[in-house]
PDB file of N, CA and C in Angstrom:
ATOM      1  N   UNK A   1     129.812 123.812 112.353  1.00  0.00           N
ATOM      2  CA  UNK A   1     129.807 122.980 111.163  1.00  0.00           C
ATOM      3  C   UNK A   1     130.740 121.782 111.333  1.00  0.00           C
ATOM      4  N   UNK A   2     131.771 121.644 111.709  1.00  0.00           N
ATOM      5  CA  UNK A   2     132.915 121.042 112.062  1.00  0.00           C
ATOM      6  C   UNK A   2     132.354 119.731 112.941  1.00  0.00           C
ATOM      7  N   UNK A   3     131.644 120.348 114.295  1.00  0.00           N
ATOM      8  CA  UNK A   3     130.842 119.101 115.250  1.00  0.00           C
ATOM      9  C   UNK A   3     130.020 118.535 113.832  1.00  0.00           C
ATOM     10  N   UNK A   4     128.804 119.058 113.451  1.00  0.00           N
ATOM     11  CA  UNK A   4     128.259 118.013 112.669  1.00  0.00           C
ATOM     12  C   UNK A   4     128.899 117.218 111.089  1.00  0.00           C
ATOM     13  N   UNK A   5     130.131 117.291 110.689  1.00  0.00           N
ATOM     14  CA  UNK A   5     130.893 116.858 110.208  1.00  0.00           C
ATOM     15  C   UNK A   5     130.895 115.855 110.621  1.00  0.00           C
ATOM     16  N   UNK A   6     131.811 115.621 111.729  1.00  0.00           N
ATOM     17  CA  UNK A   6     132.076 114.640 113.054  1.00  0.00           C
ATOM     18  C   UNK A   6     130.987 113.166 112.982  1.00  0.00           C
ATOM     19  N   UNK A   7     130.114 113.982 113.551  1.00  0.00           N
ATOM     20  CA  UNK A   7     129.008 113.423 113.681  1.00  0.00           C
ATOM     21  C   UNK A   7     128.080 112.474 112.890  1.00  0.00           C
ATOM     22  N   UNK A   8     128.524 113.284 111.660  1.00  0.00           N
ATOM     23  CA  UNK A   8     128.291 112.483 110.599  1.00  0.00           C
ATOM     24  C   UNK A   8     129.189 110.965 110.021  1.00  0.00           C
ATOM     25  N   UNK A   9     130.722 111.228 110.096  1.00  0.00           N
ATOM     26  CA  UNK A   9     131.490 110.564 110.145  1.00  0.00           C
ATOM     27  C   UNK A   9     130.940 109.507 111.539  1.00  0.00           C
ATOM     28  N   UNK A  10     130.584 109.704 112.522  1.00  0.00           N
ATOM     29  CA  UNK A  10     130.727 109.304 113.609  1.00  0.00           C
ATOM     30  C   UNK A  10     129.421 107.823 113.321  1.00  0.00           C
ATOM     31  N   UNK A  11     128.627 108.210 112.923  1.00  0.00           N
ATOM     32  CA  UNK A  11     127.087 108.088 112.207  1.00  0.00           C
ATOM     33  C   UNK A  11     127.455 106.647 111.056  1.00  0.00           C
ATOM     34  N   UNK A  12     128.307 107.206 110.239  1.00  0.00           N
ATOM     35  CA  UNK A  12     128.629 106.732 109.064  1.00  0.00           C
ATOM     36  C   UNK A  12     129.251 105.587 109.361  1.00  0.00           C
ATOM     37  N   UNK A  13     130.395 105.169 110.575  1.00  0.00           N
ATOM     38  CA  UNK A  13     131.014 104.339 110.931  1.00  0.00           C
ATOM     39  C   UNK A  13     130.345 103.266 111.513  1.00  0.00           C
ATOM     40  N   UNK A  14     129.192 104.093 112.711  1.00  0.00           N
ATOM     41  CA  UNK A  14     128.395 102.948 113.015  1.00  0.00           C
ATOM     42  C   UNK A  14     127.631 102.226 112.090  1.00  0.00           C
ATOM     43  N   UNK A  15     126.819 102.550 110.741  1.00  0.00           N
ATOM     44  CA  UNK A  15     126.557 101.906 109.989  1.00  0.00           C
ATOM     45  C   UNK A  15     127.356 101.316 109.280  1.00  0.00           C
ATOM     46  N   UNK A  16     128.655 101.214 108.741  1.00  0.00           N
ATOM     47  CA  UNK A  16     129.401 100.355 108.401  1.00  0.00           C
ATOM     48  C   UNK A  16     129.971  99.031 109.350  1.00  0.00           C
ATOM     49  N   UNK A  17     130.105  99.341 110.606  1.00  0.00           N
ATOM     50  CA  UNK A  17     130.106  98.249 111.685  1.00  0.00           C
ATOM     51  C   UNK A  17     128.994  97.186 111.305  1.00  0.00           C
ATOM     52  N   UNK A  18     127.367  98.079 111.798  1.00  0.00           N
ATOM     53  CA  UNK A  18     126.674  97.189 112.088  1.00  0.00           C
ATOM     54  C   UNK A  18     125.787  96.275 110.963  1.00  0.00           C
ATOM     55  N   UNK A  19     126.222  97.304 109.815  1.00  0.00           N
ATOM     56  CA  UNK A  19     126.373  96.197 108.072  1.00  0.00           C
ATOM     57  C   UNK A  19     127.282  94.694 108.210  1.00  0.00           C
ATOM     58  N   UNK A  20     128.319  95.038 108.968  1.00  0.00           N
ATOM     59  CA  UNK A  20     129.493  94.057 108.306  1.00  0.00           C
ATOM     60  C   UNK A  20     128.936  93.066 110.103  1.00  0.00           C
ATOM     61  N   UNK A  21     128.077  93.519 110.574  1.00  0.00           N
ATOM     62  CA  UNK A  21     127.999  92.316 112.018  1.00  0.00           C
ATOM     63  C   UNK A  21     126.927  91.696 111.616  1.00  0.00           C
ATOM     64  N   UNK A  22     125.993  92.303 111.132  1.00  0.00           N
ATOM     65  CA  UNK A  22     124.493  91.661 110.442  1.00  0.00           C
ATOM     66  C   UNK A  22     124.267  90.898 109.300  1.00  0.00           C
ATOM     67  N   UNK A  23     125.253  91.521 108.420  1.00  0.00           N
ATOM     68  CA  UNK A  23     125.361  90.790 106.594  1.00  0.00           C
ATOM     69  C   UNK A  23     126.820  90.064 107.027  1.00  0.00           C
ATOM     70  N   UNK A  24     127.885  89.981 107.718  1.00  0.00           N
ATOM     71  CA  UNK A  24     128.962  89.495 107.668  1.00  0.00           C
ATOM     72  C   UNK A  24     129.350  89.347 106.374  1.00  0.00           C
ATOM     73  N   UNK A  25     129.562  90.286 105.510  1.00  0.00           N
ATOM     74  CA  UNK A  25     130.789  89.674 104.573  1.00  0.00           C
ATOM     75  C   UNK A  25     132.235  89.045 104.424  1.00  0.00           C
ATOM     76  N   UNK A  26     132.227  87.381 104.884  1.00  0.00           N
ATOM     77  CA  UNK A  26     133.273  86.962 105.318  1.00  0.00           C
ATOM     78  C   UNK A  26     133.785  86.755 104.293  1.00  0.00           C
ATOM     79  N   UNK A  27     133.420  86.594 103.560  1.00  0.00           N
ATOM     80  CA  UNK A  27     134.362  86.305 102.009  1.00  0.00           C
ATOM     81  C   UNK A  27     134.438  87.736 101.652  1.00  0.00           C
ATOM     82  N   UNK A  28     135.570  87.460 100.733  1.00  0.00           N
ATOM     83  CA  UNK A  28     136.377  88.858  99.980  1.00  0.00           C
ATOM     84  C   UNK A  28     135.729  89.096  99.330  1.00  0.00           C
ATOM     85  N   UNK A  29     135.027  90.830  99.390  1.00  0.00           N
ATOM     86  CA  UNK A  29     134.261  91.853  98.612  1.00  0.00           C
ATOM     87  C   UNK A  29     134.912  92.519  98.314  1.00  0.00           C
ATOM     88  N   UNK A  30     134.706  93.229  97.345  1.00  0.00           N
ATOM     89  CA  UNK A  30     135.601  94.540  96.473  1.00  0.00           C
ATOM     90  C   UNK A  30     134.898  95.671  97.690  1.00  0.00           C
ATOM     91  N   UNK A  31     135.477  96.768  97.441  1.00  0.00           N
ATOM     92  CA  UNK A  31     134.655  98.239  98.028  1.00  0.00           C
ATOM     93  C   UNK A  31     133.274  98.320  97.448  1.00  0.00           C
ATOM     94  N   UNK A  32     133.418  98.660  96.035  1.00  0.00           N
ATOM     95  CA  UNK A  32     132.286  99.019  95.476  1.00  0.00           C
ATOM     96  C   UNK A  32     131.303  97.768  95.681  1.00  0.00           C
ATOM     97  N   UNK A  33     131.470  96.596  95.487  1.00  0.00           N
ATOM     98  CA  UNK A  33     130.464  95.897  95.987  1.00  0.00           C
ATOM     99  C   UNK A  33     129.715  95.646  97.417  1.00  0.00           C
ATOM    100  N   UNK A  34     130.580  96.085  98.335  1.00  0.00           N
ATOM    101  CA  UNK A  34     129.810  96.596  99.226  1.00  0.00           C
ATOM    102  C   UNK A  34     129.163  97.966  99.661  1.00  0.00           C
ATOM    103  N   UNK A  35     129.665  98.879  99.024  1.00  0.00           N
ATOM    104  CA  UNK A  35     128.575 100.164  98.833  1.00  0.00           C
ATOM    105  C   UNK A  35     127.212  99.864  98.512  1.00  0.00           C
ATOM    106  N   UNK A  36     127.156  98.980  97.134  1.00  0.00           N
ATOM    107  CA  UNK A  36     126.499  98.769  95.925  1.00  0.00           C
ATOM    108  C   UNK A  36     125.431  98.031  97.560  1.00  0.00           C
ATOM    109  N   UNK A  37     125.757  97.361  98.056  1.00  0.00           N
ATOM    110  CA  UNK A  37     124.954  96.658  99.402  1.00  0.00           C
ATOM    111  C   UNK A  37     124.339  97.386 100.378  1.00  0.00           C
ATOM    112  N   UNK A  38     125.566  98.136 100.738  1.00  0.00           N
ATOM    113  CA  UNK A  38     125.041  99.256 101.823  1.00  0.00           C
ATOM    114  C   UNK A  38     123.799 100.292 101.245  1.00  0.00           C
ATOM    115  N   UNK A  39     124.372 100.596  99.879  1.00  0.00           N
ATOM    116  CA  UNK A  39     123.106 101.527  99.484  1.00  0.00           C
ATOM    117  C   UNK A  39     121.263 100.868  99.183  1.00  0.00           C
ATOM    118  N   UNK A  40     122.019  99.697  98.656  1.00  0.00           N
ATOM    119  CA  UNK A  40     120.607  98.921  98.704  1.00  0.00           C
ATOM    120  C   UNK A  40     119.679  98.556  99.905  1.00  0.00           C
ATOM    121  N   UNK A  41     120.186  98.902 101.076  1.00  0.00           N
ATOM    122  CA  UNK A  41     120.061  98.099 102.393  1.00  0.00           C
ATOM    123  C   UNK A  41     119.070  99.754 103.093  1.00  0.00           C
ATOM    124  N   UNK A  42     119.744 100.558 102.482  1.00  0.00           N
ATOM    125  CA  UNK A  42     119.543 101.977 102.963  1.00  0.00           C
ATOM    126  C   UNK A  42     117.967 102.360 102.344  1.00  0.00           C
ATOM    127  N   UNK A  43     117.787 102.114 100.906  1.00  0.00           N
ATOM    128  CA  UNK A  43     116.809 102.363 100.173  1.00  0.00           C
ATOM    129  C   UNK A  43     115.777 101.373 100.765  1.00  0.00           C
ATOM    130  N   UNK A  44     115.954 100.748 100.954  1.00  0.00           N
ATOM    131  CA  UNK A  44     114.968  99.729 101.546  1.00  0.00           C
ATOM    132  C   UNK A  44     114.332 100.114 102.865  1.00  0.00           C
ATOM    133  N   UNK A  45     115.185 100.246 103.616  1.00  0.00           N
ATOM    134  CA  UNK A  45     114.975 100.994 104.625  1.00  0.00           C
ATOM    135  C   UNK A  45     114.053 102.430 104.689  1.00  0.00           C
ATOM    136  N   UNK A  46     114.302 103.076 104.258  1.00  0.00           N
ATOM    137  CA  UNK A  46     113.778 104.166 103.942  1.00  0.00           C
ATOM    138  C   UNK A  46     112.862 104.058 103.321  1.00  0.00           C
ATOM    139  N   UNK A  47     112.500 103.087 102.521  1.00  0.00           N
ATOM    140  CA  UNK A  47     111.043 102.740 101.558  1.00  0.00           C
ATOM    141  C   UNK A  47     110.027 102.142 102.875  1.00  0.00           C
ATOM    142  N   UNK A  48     110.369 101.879 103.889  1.00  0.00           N
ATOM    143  CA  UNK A  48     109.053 101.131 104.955  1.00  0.00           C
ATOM    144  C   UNK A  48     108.092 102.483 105.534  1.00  0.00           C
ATOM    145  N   UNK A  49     107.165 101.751 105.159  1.00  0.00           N
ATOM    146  CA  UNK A  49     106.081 102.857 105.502  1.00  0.00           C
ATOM    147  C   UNK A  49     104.968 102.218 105.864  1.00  0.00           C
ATOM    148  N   UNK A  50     103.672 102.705 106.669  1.00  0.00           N
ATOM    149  CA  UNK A  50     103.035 102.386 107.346  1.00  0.00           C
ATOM    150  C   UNK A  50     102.289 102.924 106.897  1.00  0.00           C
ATOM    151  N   UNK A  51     100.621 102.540 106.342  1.00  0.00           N
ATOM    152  CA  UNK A  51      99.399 102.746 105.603  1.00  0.00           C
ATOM    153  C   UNK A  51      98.339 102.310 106.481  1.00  0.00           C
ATOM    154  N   UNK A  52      97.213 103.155 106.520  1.00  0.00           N
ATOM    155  CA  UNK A  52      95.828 102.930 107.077  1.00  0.00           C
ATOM    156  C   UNK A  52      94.695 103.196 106.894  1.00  0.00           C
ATOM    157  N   UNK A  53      93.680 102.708 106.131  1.00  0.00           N
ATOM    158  CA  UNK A  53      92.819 103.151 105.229  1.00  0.00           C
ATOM    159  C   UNK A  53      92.229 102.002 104.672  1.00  0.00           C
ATOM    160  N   UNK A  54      90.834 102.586 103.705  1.00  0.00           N
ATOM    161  CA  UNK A  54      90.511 101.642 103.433  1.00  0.00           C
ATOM    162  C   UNK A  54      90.558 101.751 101.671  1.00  0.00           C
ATOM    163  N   UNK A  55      90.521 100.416 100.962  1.00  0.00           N
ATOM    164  CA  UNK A  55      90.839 100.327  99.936  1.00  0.00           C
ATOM    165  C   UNK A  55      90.085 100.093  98.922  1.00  0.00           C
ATOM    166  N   UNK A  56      89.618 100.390  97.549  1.00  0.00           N
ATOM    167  CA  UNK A  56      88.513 100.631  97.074  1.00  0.00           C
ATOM    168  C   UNK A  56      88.748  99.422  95.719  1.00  0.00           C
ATOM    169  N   UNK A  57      88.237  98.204  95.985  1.00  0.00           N
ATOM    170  CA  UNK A  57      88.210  96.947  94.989  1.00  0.00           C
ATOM    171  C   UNK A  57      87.362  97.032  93.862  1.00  0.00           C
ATOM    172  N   UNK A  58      88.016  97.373  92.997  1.00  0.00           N
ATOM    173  CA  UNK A  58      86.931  97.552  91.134  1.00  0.00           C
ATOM    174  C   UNK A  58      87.333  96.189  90.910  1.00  0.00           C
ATOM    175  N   UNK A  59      85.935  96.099  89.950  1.00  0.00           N
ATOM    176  CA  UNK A  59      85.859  94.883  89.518  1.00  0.00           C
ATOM    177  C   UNK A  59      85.361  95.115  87.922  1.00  0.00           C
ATOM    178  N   UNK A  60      86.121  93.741  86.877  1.00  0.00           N
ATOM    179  CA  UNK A  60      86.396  94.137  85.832  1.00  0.00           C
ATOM    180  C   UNK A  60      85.687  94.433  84.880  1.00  0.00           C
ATOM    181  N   UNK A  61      84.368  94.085  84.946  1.00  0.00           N
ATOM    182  CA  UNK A  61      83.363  94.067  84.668  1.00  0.00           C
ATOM    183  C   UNK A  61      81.875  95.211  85.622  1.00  0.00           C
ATOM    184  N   UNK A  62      80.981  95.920  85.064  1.00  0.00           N
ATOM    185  CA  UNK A  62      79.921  96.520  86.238  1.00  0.00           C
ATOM    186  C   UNK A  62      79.415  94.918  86.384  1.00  0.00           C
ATOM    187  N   UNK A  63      78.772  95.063  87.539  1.00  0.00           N
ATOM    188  CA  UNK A  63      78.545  94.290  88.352  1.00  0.00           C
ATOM    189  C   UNK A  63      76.905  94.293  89.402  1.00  0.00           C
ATOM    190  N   UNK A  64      76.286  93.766  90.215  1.00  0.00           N
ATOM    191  CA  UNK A  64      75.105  94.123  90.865  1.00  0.00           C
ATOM    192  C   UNK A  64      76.152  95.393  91.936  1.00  0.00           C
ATOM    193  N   UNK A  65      77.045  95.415  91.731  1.00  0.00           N
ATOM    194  CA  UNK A  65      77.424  96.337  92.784  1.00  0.00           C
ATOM    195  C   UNK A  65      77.863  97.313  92.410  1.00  0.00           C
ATOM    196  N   UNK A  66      77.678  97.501  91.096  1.00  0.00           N
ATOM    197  CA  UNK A  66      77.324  98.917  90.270  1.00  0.00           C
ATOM    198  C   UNK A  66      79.118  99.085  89.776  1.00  0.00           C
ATOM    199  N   UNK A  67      79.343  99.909  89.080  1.00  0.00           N
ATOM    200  CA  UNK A  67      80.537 100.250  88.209  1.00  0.00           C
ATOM    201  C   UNK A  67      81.426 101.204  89.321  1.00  0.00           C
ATOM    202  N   UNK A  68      81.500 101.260  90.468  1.00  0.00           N
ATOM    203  CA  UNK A  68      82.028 102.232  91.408  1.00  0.00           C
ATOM    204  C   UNK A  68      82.934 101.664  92.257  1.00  0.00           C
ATOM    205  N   UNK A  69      82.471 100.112  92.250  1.00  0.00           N
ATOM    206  CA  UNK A  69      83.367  99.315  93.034  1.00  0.00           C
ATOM    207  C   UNK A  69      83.138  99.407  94.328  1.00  0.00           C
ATOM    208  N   UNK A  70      83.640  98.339  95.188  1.00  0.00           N
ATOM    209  CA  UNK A  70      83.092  98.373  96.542  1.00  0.00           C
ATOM    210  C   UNK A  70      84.197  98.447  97.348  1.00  0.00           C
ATOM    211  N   UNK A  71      84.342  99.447  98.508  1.00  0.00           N
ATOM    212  CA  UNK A  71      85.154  99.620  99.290  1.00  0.00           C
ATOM    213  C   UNK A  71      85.226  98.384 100.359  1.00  0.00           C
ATOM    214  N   UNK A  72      86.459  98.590 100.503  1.00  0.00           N
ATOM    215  CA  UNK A  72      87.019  97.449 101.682  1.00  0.00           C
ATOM    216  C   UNK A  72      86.588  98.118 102.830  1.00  0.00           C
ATOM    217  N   UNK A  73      86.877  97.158 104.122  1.00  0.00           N
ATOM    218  CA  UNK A  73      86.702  97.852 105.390  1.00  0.00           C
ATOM    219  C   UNK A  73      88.346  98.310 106.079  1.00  0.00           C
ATOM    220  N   UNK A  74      88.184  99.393 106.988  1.00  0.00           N
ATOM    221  CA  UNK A  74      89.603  99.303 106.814  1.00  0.00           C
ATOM    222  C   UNK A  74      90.413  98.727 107.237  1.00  0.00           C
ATOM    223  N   UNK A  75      92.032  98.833 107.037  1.00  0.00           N
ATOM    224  CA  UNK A  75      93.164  97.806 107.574  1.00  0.00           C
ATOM    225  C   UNK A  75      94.099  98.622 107.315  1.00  0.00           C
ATOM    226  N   UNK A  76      95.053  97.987 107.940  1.00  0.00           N
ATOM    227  CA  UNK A  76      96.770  98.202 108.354  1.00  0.00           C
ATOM    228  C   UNK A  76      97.329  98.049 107.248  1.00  0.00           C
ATOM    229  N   UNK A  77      98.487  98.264 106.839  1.00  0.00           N
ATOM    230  CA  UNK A  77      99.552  98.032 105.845  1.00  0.00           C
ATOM    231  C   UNK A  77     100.938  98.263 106.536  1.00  0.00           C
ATOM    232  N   UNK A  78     101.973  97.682 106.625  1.00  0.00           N
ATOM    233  CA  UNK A  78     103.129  97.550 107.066  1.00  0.00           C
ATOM    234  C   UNK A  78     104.095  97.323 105.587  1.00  0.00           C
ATOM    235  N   UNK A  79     104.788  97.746 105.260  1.00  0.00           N
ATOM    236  CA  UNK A  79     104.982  97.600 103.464  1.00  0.00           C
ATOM    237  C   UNK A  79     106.827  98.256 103.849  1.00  0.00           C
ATOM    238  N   UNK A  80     107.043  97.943 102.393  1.00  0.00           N
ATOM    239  CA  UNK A  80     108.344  98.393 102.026  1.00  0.00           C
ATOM    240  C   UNK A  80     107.538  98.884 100.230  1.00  0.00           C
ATOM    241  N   UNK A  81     107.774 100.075 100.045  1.00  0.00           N
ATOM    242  CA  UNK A  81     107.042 100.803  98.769  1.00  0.00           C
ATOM    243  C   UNK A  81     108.124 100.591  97.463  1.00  0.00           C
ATOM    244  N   UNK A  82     108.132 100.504  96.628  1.00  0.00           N
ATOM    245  CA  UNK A  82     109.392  99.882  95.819  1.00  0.00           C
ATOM    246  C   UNK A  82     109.815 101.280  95.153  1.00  0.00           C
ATOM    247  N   UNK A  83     108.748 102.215  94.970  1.00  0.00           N
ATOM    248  CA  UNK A  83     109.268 103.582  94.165  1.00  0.00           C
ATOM    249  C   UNK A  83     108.328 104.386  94.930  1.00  0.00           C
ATOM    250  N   UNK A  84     108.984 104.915  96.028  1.00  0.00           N
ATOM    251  CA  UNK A  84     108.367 106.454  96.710  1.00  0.00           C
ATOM    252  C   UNK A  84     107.418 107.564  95.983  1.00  0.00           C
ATOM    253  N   UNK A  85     108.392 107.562  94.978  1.00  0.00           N
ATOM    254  CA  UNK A  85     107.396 108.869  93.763  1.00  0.00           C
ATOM    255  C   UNK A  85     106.509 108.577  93.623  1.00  0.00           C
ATOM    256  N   UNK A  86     106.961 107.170  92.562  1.00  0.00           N
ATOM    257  CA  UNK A  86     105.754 106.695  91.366  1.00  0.00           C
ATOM    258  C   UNK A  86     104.799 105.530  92.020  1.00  0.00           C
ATOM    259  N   UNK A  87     105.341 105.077  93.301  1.00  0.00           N
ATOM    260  CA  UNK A  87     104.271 104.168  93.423  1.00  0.00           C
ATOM    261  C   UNK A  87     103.988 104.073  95.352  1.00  0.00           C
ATOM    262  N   UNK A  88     103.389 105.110  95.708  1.00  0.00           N
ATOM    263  CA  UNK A  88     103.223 105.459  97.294  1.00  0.00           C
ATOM    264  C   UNK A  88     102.273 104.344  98.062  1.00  0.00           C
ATOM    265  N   UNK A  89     102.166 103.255  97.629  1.00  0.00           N
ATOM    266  CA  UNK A  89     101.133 102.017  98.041  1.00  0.00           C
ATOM    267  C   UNK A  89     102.408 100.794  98.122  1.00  0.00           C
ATOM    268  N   UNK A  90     101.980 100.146  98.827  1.00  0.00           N
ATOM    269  CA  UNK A  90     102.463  98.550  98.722  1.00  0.00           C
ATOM    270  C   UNK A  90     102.050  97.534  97.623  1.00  0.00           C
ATOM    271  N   UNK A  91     102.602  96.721  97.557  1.00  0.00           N
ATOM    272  CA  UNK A  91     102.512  95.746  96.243  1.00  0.00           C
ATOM    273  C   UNK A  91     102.424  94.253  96.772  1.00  0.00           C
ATOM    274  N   UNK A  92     101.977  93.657  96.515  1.00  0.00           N
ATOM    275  CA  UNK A  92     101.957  92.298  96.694  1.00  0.00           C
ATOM    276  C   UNK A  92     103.213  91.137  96.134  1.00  0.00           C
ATOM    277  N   UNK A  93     103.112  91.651  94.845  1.00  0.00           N
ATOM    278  CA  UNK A  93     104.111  91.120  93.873  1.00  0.00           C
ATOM    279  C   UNK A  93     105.393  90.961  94.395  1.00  0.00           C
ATOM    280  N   UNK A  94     105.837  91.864  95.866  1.00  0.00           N
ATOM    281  CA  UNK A  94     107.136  92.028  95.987  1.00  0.00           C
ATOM    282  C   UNK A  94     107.440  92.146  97.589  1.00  0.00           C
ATOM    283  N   UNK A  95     106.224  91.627  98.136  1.00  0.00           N
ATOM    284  CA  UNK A  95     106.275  92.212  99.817  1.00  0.00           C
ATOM    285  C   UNK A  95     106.863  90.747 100.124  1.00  0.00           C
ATOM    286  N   UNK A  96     107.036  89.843  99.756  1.00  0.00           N
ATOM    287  CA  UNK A  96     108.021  88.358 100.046  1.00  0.00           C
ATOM    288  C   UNK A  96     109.499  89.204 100.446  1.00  0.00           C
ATOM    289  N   UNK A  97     110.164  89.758  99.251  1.00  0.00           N
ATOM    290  CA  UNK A  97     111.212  90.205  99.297  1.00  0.00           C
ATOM    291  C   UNK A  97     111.334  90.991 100.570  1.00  0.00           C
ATOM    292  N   UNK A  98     110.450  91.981 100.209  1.00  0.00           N
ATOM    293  CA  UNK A  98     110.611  93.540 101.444  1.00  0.00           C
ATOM    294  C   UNK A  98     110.557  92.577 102.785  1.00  0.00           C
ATOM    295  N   UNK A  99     109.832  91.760 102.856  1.00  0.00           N
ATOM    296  CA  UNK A  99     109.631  91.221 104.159  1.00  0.00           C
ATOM    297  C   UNK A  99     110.767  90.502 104.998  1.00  0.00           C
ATOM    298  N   UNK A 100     111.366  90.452 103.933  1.00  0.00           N
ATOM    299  CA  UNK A 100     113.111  89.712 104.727  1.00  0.00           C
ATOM    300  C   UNK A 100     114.029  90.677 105.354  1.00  0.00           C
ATOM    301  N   UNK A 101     113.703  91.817 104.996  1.00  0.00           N
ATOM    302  CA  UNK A 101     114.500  92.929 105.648  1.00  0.00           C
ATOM    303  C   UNK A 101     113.384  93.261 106.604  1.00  0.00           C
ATOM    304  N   UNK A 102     112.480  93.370 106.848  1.00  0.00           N
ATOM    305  CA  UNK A 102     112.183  93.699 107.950  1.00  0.00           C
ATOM    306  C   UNK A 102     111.493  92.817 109.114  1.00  0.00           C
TER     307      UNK A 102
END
């Protein structure tokens, strides 16, 4: 238990290094405002996910292409998901943002 303690600490340090070499906070931050960073940086991270499939386009109105909607052909998705739970797809509205982190 003790080694992975360590390890963890060990873990923990390198991500605080390679936060403060990448974001450089050269100006004076409080602690908590850089947690408040680190954790945001983390969630983000962890939100990238990779989608493949195809996607099924309704339209708002029935249509000659009947009320069932017509499937896409398929494609890739490379995404950052904004809520894991509630929303397991990518968004458009917000992939500008996600896209700067990755």
């Amino acid at each position: 238990m003790v080694l992975d303690v360590r390890h963890l600490h060990d873990k923990e340090n390198e991500i605080d290094d390679k936060f403060k070499k990448i974001f450089d906070p050269s100006y004076k931050l409080d602690y908590e405002s850089l947690e408040v960073g680190k954790a945001a940086i983390g969630n983000l991270l962890r939100a990238i996910r990779y989608f493949y499939g195809q996607s099924k386009i309704l339209y708002p109105q029935p249509s000659k292409h009947g009320s069932g909607g017509l499937i896409h052909w398929p494609a890739e998705l490379y995404t950052v998901v904004p809520s894991r739970p509630l929303f397991p797809r990518g968004f458009l509205w917000d992939e500008g943002f996600h896209q700067l982190l990755i």
